[in-house]
N, C-alpha and C. Protein backbone atom coordinates (compact mmCIF):
# COMPACT_ATOMS: atom_id res chain seq x y z
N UNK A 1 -14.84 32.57 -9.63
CA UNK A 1 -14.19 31.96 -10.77
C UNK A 1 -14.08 30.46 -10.50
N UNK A 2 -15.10 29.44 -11.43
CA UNK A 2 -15.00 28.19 -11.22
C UNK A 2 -13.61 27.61 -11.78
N UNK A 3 -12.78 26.50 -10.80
CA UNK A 3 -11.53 25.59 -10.96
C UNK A 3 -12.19 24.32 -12.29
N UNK A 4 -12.01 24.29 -13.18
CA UNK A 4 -11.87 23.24 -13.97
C UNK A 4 -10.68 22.31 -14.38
N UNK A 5 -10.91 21.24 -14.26
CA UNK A 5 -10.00 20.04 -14.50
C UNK A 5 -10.05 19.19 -16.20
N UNK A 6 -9.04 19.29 -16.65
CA UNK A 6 -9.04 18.40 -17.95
C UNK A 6 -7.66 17.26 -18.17
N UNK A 7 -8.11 16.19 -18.49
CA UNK A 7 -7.67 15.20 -18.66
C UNK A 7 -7.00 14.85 -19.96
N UNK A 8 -6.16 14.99 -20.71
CA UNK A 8 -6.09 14.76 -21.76
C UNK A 8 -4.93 13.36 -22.09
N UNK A 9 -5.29 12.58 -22.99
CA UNK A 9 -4.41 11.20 -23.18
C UNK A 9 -4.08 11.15 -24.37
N UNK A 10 -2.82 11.98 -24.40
CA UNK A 10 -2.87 11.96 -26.06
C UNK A 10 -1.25 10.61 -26.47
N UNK A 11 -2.55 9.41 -26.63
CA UNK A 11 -1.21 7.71 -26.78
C UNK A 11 -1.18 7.60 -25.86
N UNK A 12 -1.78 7.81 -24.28
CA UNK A 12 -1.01 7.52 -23.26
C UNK A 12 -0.13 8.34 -22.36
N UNK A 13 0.01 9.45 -22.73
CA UNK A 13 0.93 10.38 -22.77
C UNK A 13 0.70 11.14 -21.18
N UNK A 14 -0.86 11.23 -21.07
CA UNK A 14 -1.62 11.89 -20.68
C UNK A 14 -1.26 13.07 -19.56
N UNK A 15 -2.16 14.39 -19.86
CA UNK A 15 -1.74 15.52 -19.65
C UNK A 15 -3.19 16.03 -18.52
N UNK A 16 -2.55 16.49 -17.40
CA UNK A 16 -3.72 17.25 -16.91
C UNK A 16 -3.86 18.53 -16.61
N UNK A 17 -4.87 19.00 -16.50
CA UNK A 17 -4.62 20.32 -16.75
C UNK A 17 -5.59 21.15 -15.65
N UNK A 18 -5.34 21.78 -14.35
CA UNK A 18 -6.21 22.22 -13.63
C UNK A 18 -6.07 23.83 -13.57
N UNK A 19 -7.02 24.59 -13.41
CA UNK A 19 -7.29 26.22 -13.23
C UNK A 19 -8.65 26.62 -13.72
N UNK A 20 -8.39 28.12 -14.05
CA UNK A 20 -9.54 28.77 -14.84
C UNK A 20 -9.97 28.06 -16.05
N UNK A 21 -11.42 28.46 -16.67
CA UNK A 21 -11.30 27.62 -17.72
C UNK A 21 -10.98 28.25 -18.84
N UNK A 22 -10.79 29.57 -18.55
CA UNK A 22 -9.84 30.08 -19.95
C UNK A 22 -8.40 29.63 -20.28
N UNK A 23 -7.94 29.65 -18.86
CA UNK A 23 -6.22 28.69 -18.99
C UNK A 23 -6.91 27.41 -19.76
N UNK A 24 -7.39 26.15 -19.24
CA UNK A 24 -7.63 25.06 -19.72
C UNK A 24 -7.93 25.26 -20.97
N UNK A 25 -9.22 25.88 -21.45
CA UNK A 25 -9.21 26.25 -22.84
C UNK A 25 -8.20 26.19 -23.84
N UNK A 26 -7.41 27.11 -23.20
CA UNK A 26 -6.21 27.72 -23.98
C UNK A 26 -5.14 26.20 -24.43
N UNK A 27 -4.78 25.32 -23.49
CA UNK A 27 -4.12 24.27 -23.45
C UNK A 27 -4.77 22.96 -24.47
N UNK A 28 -6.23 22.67 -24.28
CA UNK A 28 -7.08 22.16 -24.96
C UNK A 28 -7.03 22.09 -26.29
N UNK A 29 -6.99 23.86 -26.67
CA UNK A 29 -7.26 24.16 -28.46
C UNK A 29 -6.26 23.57 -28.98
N UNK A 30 -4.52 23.78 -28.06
CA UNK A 30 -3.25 23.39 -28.49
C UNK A 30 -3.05 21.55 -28.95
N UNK A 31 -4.09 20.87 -28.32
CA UNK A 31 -4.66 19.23 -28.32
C UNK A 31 -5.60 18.96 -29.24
N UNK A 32 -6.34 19.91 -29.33
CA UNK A 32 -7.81 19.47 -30.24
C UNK A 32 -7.74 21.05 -30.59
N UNK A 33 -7.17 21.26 -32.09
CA UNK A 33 -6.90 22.25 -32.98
C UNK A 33 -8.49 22.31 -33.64
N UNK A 34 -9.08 21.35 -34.12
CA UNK A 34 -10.48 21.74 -33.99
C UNK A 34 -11.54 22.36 -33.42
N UNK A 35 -11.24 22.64 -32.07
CA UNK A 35 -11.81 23.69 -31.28
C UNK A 35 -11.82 24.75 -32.07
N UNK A 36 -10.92 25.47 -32.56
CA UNK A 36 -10.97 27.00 -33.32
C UNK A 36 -11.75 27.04 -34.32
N UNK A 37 -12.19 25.88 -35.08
CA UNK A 37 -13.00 26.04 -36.11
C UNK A 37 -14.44 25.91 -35.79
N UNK A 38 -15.27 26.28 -34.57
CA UNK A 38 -16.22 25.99 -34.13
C UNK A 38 -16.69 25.24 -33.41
N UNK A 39 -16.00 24.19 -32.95
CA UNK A 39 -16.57 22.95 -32.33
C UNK A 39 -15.85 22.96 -30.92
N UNK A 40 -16.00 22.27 -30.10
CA UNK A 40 -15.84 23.10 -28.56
C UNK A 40 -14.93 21.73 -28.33
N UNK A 41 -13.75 22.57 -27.98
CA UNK A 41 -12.70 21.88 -27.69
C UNK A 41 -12.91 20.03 -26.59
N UNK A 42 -14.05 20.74 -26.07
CA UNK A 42 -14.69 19.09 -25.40
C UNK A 42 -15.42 18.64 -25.96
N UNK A 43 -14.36 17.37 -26.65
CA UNK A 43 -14.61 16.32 -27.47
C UNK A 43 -15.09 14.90 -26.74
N UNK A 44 -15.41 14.02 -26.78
CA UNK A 44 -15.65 12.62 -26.28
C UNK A 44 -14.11 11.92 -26.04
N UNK A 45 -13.01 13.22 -26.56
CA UNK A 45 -11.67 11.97 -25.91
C UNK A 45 -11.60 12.53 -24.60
N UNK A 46 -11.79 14.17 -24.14
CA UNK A 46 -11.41 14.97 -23.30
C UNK A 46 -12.47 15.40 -22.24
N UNK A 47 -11.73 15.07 -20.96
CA UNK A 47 -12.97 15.20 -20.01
C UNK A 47 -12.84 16.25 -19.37
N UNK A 48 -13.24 17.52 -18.87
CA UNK A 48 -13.80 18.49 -18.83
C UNK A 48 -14.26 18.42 -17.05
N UNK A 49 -13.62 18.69 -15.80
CA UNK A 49 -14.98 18.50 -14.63
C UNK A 49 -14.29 19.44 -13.79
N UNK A 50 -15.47 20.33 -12.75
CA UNK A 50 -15.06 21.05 -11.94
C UNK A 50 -14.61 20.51 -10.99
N UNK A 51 -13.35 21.25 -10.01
CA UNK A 51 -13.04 20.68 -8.93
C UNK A 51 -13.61 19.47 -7.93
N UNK A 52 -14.88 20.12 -8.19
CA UNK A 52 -15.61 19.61 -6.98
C UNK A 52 -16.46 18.08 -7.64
N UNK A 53 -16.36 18.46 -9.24
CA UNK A 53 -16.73 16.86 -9.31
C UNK A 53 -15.31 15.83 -9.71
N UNK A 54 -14.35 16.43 -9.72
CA UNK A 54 -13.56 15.73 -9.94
C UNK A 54 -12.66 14.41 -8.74
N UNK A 55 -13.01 13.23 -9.35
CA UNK A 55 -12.97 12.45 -8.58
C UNK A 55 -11.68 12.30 -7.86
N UNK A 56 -11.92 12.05 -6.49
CA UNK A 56 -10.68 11.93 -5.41
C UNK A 56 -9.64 10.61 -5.40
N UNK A 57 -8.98 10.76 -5.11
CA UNK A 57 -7.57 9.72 -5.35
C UNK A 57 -7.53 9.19 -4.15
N UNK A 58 -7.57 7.90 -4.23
CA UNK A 58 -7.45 6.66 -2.69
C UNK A 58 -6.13 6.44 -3.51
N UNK A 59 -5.70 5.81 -2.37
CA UNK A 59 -4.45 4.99 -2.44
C UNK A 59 -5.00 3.42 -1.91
N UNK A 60 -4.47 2.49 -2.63
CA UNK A 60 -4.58 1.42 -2.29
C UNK A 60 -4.16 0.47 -1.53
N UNK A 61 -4.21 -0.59 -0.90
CA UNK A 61 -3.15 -0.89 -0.04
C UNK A 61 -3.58 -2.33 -1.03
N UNK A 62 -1.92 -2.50 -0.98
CA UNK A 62 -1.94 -4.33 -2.18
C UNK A 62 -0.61 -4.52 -1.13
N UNK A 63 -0.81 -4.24 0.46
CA UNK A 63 0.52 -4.66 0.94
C UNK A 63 0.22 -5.94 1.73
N UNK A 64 0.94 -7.00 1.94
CA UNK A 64 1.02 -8.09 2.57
C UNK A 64 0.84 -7.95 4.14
N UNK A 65 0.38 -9.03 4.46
CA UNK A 65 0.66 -8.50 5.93
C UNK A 65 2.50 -8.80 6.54
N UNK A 66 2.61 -7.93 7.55
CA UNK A 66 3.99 -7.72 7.75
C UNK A 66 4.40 -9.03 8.71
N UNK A 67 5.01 -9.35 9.01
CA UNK A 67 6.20 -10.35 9.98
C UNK A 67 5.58 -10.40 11.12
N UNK A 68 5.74 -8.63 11.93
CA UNK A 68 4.95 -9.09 12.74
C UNK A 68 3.30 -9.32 13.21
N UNK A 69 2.50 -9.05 11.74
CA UNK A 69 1.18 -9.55 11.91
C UNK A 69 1.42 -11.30 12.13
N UNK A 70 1.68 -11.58 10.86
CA UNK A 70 1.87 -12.93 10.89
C UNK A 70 2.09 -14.16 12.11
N UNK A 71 2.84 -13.51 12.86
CA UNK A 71 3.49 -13.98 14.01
C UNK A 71 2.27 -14.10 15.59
N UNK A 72 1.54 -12.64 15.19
CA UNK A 72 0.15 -12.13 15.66
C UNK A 72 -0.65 -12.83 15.79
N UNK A 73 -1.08 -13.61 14.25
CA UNK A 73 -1.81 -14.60 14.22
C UNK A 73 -1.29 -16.09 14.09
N UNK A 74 -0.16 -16.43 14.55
CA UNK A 74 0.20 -17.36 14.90
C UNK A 74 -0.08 -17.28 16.93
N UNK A 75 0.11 -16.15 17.40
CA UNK A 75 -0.22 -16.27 18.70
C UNK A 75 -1.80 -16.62 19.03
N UNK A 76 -2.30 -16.17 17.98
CA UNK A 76 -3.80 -16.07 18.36
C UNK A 76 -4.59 -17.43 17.65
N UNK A 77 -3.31 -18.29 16.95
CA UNK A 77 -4.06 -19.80 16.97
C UNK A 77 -2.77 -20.67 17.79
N UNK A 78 -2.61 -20.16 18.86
CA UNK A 78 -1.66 -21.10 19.60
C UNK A 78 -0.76 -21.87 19.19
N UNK A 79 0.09 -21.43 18.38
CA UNK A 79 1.39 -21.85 17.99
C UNK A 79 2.15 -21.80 18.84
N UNK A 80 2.33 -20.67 20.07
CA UNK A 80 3.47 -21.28 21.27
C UNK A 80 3.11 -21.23 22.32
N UNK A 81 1.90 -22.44 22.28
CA UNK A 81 2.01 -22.95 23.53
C UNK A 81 3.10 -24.09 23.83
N UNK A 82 4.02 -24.76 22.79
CA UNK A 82 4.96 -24.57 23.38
C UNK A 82 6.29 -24.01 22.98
N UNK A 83 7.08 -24.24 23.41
CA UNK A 83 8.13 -22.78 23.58
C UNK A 83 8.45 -22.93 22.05
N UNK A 84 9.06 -22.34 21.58
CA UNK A 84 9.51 -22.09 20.12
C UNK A 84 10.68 -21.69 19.80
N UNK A 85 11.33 -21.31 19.02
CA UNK A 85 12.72 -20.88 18.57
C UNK A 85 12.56 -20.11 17.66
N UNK A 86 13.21 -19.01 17.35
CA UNK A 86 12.65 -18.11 16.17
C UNK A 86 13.28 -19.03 15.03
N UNK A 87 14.28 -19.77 14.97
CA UNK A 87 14.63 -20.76 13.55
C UNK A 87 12.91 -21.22 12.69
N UNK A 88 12.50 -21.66 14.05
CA UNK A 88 11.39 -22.75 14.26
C UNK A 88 9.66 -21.70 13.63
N UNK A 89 9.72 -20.95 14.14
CA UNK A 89 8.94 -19.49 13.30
C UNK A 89 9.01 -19.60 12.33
N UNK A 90 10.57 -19.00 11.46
CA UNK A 90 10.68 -18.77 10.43
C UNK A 90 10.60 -20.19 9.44
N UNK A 91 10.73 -20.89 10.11
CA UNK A 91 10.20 -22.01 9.32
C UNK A 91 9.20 -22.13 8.87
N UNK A 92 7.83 -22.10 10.09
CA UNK A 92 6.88 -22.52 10.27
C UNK A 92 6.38 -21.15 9.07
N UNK A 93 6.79 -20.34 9.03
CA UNK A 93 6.12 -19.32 8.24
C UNK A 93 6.33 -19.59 6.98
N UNK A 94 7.53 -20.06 6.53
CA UNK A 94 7.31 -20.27 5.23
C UNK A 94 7.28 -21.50 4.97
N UNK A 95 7.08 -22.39 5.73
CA UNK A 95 6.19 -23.66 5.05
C UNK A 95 4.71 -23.47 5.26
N UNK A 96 4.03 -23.32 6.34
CA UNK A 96 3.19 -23.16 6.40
C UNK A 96 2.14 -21.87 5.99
N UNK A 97 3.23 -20.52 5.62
CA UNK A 97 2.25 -19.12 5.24
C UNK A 97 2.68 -18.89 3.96
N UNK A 98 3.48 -19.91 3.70
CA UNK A 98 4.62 -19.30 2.32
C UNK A 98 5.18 -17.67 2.79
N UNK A 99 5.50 -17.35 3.52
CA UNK A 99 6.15 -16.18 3.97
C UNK A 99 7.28 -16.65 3.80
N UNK A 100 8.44 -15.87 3.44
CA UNK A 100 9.81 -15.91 3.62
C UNK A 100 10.77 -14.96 4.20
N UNK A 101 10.58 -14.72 5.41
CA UNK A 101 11.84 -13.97 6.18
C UNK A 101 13.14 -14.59 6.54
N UNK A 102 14.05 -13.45 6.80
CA UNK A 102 15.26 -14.17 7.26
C UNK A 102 15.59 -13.61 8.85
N UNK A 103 16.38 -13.66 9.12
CA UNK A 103 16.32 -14.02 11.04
C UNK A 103 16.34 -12.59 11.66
N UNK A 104 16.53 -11.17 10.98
CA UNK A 104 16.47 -10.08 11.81
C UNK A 104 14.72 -9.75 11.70
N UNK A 105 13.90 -9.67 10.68
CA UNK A 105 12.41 -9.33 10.80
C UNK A 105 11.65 -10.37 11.54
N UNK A 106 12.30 -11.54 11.73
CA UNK A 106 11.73 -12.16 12.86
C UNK A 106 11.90 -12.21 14.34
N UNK A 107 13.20 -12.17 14.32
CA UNK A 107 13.92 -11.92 16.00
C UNK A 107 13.31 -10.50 16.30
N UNK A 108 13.36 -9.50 15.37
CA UNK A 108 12.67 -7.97 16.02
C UNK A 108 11.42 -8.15 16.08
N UNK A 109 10.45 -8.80 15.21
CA UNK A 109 9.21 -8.93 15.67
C UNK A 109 8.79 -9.44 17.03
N UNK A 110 9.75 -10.96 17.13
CA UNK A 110 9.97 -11.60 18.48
C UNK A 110 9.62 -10.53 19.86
N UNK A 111 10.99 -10.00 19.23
CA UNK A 111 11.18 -9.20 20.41
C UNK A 111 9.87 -7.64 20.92
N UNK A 112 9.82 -7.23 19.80
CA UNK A 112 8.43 -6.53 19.93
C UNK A 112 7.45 -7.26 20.66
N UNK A 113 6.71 -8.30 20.48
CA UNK A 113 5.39 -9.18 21.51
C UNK A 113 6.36 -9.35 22.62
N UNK A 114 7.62 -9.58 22.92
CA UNK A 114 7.73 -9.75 24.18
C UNK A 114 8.07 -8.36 25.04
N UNK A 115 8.09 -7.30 24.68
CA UNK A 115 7.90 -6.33 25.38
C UNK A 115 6.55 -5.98 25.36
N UNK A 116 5.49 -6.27 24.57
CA UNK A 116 4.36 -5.73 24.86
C UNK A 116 3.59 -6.85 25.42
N UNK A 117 4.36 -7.50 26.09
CA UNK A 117 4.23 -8.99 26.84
C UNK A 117 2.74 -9.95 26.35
N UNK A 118 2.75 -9.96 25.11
CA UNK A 118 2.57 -10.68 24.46
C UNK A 118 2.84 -12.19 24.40
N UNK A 119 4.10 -12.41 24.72
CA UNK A 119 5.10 -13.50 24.44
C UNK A 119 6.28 -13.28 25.69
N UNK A 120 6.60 -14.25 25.98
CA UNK A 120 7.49 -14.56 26.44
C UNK A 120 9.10 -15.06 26.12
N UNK A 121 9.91 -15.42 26.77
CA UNK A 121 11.14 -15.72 26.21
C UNK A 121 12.12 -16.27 27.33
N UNK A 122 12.48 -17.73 27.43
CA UNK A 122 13.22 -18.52 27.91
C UNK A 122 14.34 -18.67 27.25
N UNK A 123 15.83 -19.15 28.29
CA UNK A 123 17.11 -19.69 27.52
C UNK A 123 17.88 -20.56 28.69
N UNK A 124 18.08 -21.87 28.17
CA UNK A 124 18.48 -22.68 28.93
C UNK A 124 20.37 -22.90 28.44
N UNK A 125 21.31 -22.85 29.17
CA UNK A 125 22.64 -23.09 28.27
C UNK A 125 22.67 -22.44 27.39
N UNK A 126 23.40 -22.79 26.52
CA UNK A 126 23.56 -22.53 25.32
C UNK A 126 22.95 -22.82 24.01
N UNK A 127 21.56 -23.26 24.74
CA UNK A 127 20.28 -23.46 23.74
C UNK A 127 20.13 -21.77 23.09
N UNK A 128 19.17 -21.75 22.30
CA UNK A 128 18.50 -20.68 21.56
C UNK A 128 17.56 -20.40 22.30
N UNK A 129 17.05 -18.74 22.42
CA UNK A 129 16.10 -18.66 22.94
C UNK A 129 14.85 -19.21 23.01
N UNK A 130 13.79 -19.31 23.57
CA UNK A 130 12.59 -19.98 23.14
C UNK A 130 11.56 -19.13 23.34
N UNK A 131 10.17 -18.70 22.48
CA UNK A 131 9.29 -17.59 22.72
C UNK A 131 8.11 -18.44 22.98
N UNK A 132 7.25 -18.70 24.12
CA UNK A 132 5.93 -19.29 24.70
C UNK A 132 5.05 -17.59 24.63
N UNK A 133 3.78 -18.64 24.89
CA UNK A 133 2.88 -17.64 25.71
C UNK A 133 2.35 -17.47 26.87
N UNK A 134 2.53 -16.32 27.89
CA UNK A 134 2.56 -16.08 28.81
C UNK A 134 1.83 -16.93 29.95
């Protein structure tokens, strides 16, 4: 027993409809009442496809890169060679990447490259930390 798929957009509304194609049928005639009078419920609004041609669903990615990419590729064009301040980051990111974080997605990113020793991290007094590269 072939799985058929139907699509129906009735305004926008749109309805889908997957199983046997006597179920679908059945749902169809209730859309396109013209079906009963001879004419086969698949019309040019309604698309009609078996499982197997029915096309598969990606998901897209429209996501930005995250804080700590950004930061990633600030290591990898030498931004701290010398020492830095995460103030001094978050600056640099949104003047220069138009990024706009505020001080916890940057201090945790911070802190992420410097455990995967990535980065480093100095503190003199009561200065702010400073993040170099190794």
């Amino acid at each position: 027993m072939d799985t058929v798929k139907a699509t129906i957009n009735v305004k926008e509304g749109i309805v889908e409809l997957e199983g046997p194609l006597k179920f679908v049928e059945k749902y169809l005639n209730l859309y396109y009442p013209d079906a009963s009078k001879g004419q086969s419920a698949l019309s040019p609004k309604c698309e009609l496809k078996t499982k197997e041609e029915a096309p598969k669903r990606t998901r897209k990615s429209n996501h930005a890169p995250s804080c700590l990419g950004r930061i990633r590729t600030l290591i990898s064009e030498d931004y701290f060679k010398e020492p830095r301040t995460s103030t001094e980051v978050m600056n640099w990111l949104k003047e220069q990447k138009g990024a706009i974080y505020d001080s916890r997605p940057v201090t945790a990113a911070l802190s992420n490259l410097i455990k995967s020793v990535m980065l480093r991290r100095s503190k003199e007094d009561k200065e702010p930390y400073k993040y170099y590269n190794p």
